[in-house]
N, C-alpha and C. Protein backbone atom coordinates (compact mmCIF):
# COMPACT_ATOMS: atom_id res chain seq x y z
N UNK A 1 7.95 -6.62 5.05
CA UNK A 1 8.67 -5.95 3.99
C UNK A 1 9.64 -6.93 3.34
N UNK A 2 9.42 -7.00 1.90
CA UNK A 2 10.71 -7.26 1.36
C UNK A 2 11.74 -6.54 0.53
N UNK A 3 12.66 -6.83 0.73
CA UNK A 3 13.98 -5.71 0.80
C UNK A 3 14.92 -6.78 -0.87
N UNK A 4 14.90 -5.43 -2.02
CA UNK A 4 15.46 -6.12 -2.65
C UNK A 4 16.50 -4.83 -3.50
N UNK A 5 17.18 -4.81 -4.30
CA UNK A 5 18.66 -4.10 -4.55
C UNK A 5 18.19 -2.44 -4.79
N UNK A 6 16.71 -2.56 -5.53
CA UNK A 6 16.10 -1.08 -5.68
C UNK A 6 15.24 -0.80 -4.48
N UNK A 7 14.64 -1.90 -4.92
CA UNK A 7 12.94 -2.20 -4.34
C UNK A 7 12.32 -2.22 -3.16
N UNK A 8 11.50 -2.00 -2.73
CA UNK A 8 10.70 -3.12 -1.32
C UNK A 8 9.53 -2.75 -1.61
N UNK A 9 9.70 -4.30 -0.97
CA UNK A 9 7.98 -4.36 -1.45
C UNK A 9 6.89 -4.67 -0.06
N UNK A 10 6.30 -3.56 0.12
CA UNK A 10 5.37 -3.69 1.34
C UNK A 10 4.17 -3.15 1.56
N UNK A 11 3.43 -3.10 3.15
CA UNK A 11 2.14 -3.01 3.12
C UNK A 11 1.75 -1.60 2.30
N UNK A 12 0.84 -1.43 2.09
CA UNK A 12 -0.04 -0.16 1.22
C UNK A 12 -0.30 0.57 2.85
N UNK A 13 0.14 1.73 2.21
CA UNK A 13 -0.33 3.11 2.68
C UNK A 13 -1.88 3.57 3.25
N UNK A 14 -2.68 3.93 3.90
CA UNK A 14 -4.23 4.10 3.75
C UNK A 14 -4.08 4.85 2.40
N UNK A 15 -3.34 6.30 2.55
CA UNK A 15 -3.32 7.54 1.25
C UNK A 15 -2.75 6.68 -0.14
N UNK A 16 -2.21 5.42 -0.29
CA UNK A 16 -2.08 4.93 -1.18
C UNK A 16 -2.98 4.33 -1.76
N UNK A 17 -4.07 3.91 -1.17
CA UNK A 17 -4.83 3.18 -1.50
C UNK A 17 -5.86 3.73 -2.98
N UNK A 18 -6.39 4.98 -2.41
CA UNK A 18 -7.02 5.61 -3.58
C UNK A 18 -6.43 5.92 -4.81
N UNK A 19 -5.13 5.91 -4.84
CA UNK A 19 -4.25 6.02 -5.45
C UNK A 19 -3.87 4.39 -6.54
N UNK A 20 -4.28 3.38 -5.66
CA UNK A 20 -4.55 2.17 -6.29
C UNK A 20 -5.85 1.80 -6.95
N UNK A 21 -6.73 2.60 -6.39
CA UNK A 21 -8.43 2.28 -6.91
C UNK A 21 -7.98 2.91 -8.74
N UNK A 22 -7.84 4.19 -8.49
CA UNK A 22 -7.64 4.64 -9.89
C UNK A 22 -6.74 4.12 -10.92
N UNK A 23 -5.62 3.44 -10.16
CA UNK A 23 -5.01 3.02 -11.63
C UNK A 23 -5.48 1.46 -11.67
N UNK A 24 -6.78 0.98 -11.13
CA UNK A 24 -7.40 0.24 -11.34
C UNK A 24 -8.42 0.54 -12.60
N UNK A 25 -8.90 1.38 -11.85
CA UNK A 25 -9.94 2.16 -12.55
C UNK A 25 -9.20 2.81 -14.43
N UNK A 26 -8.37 3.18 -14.28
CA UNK A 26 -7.52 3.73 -15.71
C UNK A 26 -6.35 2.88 -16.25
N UNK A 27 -6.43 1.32 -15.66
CA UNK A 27 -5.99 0.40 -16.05
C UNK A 27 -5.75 -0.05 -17.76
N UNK A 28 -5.02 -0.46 -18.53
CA UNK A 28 -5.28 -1.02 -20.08
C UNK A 28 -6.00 -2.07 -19.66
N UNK A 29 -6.78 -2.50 -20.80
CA UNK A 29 -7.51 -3.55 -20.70
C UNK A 29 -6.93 -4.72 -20.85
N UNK A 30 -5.46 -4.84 -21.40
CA UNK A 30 -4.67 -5.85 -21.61
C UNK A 30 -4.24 -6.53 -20.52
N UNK A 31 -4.00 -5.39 -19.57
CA UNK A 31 -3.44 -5.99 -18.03
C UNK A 31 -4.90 -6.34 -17.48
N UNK A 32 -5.99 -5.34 -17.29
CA UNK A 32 -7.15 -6.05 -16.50
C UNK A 32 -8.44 -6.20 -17.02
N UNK A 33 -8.86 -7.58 -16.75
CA UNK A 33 -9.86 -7.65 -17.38
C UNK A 33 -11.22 -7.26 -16.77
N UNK A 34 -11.63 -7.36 -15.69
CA UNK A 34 -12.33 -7.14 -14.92
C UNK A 34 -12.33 -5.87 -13.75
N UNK A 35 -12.83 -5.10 -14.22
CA UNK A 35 -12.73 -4.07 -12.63
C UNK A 35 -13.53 -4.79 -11.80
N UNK A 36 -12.56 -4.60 -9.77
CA UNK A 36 -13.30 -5.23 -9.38
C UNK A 36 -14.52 -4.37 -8.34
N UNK A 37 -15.13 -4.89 -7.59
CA UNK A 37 -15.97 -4.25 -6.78
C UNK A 37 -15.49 -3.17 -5.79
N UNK A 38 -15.45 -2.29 -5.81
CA UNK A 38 -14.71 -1.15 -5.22
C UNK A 38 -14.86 -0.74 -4.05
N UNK A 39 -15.77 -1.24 -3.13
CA UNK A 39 -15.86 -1.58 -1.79
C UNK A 39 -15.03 -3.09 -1.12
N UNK A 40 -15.35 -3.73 -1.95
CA UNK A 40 -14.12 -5.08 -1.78
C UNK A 40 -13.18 -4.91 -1.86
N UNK A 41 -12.67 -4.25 -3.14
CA UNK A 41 -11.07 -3.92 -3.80
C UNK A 41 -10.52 -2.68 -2.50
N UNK A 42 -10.96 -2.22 -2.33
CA UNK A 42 -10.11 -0.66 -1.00
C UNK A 42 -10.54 -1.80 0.84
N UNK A 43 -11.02 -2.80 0.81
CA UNK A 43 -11.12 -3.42 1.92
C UNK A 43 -10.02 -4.61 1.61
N UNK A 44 -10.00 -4.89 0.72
CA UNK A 44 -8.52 -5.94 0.97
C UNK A 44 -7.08 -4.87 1.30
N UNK A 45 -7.47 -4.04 0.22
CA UNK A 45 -6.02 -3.35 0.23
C UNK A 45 -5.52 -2.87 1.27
N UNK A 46 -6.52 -2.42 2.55
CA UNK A 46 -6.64 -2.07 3.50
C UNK A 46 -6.34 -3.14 4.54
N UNK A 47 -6.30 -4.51 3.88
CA UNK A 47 -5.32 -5.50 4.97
C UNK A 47 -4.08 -5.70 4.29
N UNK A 48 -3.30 -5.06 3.25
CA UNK A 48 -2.26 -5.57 2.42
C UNK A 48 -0.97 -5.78 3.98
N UNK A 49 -0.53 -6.66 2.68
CA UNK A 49 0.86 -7.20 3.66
C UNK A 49 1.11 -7.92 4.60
N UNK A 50 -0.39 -8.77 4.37
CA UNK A 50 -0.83 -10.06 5.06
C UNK A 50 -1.01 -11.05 4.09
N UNK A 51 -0.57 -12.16 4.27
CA UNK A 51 -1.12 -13.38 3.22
C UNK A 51 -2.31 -13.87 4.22
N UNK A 52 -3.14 -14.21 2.86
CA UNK A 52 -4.62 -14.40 3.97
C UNK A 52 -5.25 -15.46 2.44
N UNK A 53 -5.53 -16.53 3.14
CA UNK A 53 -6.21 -17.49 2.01
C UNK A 53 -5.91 -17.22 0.57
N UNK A 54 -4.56 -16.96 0.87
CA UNK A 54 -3.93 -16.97 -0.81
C UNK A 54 -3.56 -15.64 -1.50
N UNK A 55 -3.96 -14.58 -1.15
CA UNK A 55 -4.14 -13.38 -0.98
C UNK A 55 -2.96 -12.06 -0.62
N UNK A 56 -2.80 -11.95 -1.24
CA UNK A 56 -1.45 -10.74 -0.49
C UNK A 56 -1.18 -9.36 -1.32
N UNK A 57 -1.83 -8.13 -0.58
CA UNK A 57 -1.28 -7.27 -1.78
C UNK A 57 -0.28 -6.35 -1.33
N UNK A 58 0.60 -6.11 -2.19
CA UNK A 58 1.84 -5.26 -1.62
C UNK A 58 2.24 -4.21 -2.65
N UNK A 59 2.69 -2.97 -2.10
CA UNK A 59 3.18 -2.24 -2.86
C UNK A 59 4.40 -2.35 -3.16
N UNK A 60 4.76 -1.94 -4.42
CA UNK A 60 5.88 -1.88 -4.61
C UNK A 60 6.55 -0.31 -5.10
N UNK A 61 7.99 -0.24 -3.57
CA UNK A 61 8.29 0.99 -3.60
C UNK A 61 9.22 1.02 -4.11
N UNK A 62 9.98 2.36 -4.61
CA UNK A 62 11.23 2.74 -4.99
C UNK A 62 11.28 3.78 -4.37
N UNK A 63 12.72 4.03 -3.42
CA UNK A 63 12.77 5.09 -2.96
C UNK A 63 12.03 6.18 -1.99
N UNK A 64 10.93 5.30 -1.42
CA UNK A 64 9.44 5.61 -0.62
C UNK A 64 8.46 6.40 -1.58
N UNK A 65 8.68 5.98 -2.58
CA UNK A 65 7.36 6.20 -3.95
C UNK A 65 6.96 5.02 -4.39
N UNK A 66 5.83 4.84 -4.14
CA UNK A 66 4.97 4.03 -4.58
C UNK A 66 4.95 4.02 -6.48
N UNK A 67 5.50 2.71 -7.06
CA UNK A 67 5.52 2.86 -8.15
C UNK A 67 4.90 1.75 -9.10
N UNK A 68 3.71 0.76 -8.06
CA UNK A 68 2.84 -0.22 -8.80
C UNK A 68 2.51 -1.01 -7.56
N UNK A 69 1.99 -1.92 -7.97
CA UNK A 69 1.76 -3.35 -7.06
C UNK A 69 1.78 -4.75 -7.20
N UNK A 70 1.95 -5.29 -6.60
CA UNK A 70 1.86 -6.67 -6.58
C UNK A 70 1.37 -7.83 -5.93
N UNK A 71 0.62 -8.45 -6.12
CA UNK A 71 -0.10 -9.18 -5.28
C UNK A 71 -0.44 -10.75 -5.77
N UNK A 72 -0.44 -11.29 -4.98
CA UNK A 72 -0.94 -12.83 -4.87
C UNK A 72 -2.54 -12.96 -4.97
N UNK A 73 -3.19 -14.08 -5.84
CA UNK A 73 -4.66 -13.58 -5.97
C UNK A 73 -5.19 -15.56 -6.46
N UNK A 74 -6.38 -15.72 -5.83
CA UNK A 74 -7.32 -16.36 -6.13
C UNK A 74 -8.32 -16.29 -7.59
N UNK A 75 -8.07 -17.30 -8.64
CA UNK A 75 -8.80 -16.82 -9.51
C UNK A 75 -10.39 -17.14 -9.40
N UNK A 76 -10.79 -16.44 -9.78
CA UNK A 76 -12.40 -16.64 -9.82
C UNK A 76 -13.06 -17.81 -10.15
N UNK A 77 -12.71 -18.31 -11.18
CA UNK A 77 -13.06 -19.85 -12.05
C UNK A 77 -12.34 -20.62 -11.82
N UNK A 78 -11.19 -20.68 -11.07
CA UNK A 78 -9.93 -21.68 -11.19
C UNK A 78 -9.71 -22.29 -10.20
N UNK A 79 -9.78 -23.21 -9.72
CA UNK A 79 -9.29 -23.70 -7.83
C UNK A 79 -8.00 -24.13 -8.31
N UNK A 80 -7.29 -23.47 -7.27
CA UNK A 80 -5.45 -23.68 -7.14
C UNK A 80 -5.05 -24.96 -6.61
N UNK A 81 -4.39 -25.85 -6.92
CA UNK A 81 -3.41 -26.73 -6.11
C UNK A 81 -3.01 -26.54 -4.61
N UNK A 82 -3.08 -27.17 -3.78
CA UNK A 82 -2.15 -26.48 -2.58
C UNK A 82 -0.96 -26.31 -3.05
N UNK A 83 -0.48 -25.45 -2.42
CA UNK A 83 0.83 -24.61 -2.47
C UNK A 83 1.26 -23.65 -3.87
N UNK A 84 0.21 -23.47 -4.53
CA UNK A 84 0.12 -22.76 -6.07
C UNK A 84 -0.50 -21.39 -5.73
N UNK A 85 0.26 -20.51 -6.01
CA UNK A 85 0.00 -19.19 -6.04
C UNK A 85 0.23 -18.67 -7.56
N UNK A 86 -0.85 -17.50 -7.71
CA UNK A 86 -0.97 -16.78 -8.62
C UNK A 86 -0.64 -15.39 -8.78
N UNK A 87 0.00 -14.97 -9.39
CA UNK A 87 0.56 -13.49 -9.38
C UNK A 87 0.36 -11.83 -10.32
N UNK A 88 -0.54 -11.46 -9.58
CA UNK A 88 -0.51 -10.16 -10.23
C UNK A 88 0.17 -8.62 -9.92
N UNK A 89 0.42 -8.02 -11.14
CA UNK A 89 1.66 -7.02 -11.26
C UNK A 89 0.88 -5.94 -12.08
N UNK A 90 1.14 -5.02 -11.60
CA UNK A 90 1.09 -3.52 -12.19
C UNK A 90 1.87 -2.38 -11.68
N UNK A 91 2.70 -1.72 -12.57
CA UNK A 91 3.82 -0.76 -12.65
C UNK A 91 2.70 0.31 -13.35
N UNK A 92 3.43 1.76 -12.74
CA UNK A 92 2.91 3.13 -13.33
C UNK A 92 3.63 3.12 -14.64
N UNK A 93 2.92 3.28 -15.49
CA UNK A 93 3.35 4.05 -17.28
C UNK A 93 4.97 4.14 -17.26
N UNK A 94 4.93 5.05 -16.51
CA UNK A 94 6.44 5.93 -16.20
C UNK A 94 7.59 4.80 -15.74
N UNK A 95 6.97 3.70 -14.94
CA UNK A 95 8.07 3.21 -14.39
C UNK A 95 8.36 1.30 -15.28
N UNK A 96 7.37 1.44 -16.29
CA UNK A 96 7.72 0.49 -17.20
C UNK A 96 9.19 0.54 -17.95
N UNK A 97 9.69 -0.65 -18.56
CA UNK A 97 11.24 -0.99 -19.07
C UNK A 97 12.25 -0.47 -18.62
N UNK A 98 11.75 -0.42 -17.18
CA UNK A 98 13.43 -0.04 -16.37
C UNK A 98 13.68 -1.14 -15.72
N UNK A 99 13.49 -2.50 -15.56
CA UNK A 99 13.87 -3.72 -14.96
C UNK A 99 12.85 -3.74 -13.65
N UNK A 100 12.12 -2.52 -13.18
CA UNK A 100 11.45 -2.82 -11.90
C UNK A 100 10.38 -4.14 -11.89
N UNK A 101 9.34 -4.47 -12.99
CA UNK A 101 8.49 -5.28 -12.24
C UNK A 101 9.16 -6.58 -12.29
N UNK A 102 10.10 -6.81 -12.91
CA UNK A 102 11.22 -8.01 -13.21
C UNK A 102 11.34 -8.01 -11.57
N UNK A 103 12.22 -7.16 -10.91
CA UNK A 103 12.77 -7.01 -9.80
C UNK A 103 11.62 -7.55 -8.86
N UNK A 104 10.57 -6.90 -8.98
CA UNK A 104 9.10 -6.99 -7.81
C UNK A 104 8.65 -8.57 -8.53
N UNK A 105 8.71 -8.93 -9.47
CA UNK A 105 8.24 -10.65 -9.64
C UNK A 105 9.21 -11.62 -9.05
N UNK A 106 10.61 -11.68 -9.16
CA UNK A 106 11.91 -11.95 -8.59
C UNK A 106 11.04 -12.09 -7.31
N UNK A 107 11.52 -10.76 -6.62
CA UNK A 107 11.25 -10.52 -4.86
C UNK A 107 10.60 -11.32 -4.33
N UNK A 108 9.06 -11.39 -4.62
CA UNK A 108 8.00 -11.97 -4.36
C UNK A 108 8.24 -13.71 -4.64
N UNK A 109 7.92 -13.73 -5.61
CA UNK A 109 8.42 -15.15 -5.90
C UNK A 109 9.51 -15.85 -5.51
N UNK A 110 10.48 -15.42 -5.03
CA UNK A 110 11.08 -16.43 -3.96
C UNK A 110 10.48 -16.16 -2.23
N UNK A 111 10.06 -14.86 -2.04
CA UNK A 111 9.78 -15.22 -0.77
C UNK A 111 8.15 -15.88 -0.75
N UNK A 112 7.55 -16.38 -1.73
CA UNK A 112 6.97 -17.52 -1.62
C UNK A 112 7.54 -18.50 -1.53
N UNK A 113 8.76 -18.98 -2.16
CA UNK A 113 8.85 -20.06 -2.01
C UNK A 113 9.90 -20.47 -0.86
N UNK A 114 10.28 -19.45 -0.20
CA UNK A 114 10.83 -19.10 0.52
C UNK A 114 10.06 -19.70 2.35
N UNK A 115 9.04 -18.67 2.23
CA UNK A 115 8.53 -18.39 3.59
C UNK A 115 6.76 -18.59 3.48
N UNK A 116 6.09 -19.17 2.03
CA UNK A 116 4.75 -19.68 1.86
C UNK A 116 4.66 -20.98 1.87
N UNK A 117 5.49 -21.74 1.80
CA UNK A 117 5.72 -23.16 1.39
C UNK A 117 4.81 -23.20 -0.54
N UNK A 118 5.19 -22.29 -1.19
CA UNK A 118 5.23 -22.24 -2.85
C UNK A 118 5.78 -23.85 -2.79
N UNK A 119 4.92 -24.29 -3.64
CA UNK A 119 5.07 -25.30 -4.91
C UNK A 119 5.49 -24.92 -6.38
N UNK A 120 4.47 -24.48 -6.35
CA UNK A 120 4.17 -23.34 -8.33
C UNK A 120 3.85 -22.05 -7.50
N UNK A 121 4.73 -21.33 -8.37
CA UNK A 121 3.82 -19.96 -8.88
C UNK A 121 3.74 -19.66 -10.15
N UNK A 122 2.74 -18.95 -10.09
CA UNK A 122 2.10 -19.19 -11.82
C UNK A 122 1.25 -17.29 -11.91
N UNK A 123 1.55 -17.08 -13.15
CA UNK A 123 0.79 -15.68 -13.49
C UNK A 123 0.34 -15.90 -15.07
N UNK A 124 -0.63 -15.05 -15.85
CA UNK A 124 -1.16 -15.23 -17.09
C UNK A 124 -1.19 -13.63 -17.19
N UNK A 125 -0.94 -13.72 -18.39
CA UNK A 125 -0.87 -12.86 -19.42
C UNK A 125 -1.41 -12.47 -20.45
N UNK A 126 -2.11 -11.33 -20.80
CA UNK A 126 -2.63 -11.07 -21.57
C UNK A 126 -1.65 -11.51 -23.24
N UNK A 127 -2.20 -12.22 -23.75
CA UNK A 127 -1.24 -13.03 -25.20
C UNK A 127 -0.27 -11.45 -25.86
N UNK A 128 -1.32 -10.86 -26.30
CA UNK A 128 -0.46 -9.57 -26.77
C UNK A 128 0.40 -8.51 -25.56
N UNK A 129 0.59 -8.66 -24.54
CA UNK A 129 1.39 -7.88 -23.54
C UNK A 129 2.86 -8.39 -23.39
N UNK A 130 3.81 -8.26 -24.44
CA UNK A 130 4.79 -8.71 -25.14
C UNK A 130 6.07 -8.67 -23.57
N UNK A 131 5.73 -6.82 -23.40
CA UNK A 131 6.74 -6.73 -22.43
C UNK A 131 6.53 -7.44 -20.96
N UNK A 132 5.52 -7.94 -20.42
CA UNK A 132 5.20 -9.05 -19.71
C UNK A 132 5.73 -10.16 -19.25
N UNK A 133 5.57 -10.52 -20.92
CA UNK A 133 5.86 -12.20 -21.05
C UNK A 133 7.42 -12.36 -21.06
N UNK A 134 8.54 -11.15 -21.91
CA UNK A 134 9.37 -11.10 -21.98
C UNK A 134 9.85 -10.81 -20.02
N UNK A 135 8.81 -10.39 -19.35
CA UNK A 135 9.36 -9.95 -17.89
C UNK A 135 9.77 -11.48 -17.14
N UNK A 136 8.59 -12.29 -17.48
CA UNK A 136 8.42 -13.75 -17.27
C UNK A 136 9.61 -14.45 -17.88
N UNK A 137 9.74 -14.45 -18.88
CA UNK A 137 10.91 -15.05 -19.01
C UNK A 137 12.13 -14.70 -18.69
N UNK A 138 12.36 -13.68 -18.58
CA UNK A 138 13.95 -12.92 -18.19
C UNK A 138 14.08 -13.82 -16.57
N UNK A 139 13.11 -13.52 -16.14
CA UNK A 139 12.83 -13.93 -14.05
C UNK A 139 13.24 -16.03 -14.37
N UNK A 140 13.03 -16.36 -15.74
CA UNK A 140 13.31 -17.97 -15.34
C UNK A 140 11.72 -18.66 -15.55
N UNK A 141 10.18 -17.95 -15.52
CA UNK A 141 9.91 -18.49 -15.67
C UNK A 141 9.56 -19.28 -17.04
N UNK A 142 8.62 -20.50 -16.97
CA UNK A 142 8.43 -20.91 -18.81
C UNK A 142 6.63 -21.13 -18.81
N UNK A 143 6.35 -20.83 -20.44
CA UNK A 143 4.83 -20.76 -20.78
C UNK A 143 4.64 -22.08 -20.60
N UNK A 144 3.33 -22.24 -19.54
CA UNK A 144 2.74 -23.31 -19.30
C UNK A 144 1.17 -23.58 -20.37
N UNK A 145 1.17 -22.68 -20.78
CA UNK A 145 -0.40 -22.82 -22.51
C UNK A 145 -0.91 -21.65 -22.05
N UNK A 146 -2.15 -22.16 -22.38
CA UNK A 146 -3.31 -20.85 -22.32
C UNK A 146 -4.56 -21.09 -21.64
N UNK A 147 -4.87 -19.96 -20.69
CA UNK A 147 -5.99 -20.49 -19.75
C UNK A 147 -7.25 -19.63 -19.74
N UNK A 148 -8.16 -20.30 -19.64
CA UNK A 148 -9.21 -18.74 -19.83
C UNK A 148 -10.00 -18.40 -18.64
N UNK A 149 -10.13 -17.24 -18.49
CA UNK A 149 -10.84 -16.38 -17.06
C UNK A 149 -11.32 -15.32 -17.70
N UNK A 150 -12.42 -15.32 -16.43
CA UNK A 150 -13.24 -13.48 -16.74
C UNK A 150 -13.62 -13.65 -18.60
N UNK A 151 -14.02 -14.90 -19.10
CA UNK A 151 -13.95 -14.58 -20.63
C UNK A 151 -13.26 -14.68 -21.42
N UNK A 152 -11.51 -14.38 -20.97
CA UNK A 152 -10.40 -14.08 -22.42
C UNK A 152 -9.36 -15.08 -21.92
N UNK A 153 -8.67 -15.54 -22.94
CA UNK A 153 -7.67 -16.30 -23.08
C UNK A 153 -6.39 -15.06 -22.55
N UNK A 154 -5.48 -16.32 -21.41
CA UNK A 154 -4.63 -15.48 -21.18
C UNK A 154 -3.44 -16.71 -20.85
N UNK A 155 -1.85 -16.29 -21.79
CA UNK A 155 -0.80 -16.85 -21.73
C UNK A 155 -0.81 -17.20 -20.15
N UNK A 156 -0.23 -18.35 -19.41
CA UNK A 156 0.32 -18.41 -18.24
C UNK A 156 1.29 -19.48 -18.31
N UNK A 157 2.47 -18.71 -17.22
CA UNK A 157 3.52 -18.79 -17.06
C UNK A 157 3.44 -19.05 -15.69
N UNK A 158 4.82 -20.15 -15.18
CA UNK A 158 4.61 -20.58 -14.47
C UNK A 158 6.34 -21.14 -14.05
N UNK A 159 6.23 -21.33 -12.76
CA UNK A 159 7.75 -21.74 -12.00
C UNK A 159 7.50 -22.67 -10.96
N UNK A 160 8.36 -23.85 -11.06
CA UNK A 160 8.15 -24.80 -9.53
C UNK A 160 9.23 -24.12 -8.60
N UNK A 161 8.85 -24.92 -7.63
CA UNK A 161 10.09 -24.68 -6.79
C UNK A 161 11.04 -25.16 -6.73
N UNK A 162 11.44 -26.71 -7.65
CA UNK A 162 12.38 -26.94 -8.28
C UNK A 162 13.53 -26.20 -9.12
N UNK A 163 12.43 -25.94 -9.78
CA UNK A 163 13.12 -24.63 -11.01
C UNK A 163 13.83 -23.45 -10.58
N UNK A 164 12.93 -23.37 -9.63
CA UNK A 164 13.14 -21.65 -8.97
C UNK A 164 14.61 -22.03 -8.16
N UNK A 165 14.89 -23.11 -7.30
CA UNK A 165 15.75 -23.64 -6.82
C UNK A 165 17.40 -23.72 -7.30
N UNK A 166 17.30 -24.31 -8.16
CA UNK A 166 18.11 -24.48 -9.58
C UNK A 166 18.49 -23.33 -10.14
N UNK A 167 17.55 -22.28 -10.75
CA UNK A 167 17.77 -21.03 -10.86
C UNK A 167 18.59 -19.94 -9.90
N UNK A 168 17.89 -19.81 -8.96
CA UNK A 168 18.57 -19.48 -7.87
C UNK A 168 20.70 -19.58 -7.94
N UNK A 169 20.67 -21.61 -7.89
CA UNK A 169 22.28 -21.81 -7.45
C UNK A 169 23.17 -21.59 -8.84
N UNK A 170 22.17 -21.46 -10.16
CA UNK A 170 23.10 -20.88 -11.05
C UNK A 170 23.32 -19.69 -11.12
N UNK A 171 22.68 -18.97 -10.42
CA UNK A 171 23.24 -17.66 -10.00
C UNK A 171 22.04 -16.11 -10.95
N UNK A 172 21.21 -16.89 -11.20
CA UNK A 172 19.90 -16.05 -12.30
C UNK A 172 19.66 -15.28 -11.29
């Protein structure tokens, strides 16, 4: 578990899980591009809250309500750097522009760099997903270009552990 001023962010529920298939499943297309295999997708989730070859999915709670997720992920086309993690985020409708996935990218991202031995972490963005990118930047990180997966060009953003460091002792 990680423990942050609203938040924590930890393993998935079994009863949460189906609950994750669907807002997979009723996802915008902006956030996902790919649905994934749905016997794969409810068998990882079903180890969440383990880092496992890069891998980590966690819920993120408020208040013991499950109100999105977050997870560390392998891209399909892309081989990572050692120590480069990738980050994906999804908040319920309802719980968008209240500062939460800010809070759950924060969380996560230092306890990578914290307790993963993080180098980079890095996430991409759908170009038009405004409130996103603005989430990315508020957290410290900066646009590293444009990368393409699954087909579509997607903004990515990105933080060393330098940065994150620095950030940190100025008090962000």
């Amino acid at each position: 578990m990680i423990r942050g001023e609203r938040l924590m962010l930890r393993k998935l529920r079994p009863a949460e899980i189906d609950e994750e298939w669907e807002a997979m499943v009723t996802a915008d297309p902006v956030a996902t591009a790919v649905l994934p295999d749905e016997a794969q997708f409810r068998a990882r989730l079903a180890c969440s809250g383990q880092l496992h070859d890069g891998w980590l999915d966690l819920a993120i709670d408020l208040e013991g309500i499950l109100i999105g997720r977050i997870q560390t992920f392998v891209p399909p086309d892309r081989a990572l750097p050692p120590g480069t993690f990738d980050i994906g985020i999804g908040l319920r409708g309802a719980m968008r522009g209240k500062g939460y996935g800010r809070e759950a990218l924060v969380l996560l991202t230092d306890w990578l760099f914290k307790h993963a031995q993080a180098q980079v972490v890095e996430a991409g963005t759908d170009p038009a997903n405004h409130a996103m990118r603005a989430v990315f930047r508020h957290a410290g990180w900066g646009e590293a270009g444009i990368v393409t997966e699954v087909g579509r060009d997607w903004v990515l953003y990105h933080i060393t552990r330098q940065q994150w460091l620095a950030s940190r002792e100025a008090g962000r």
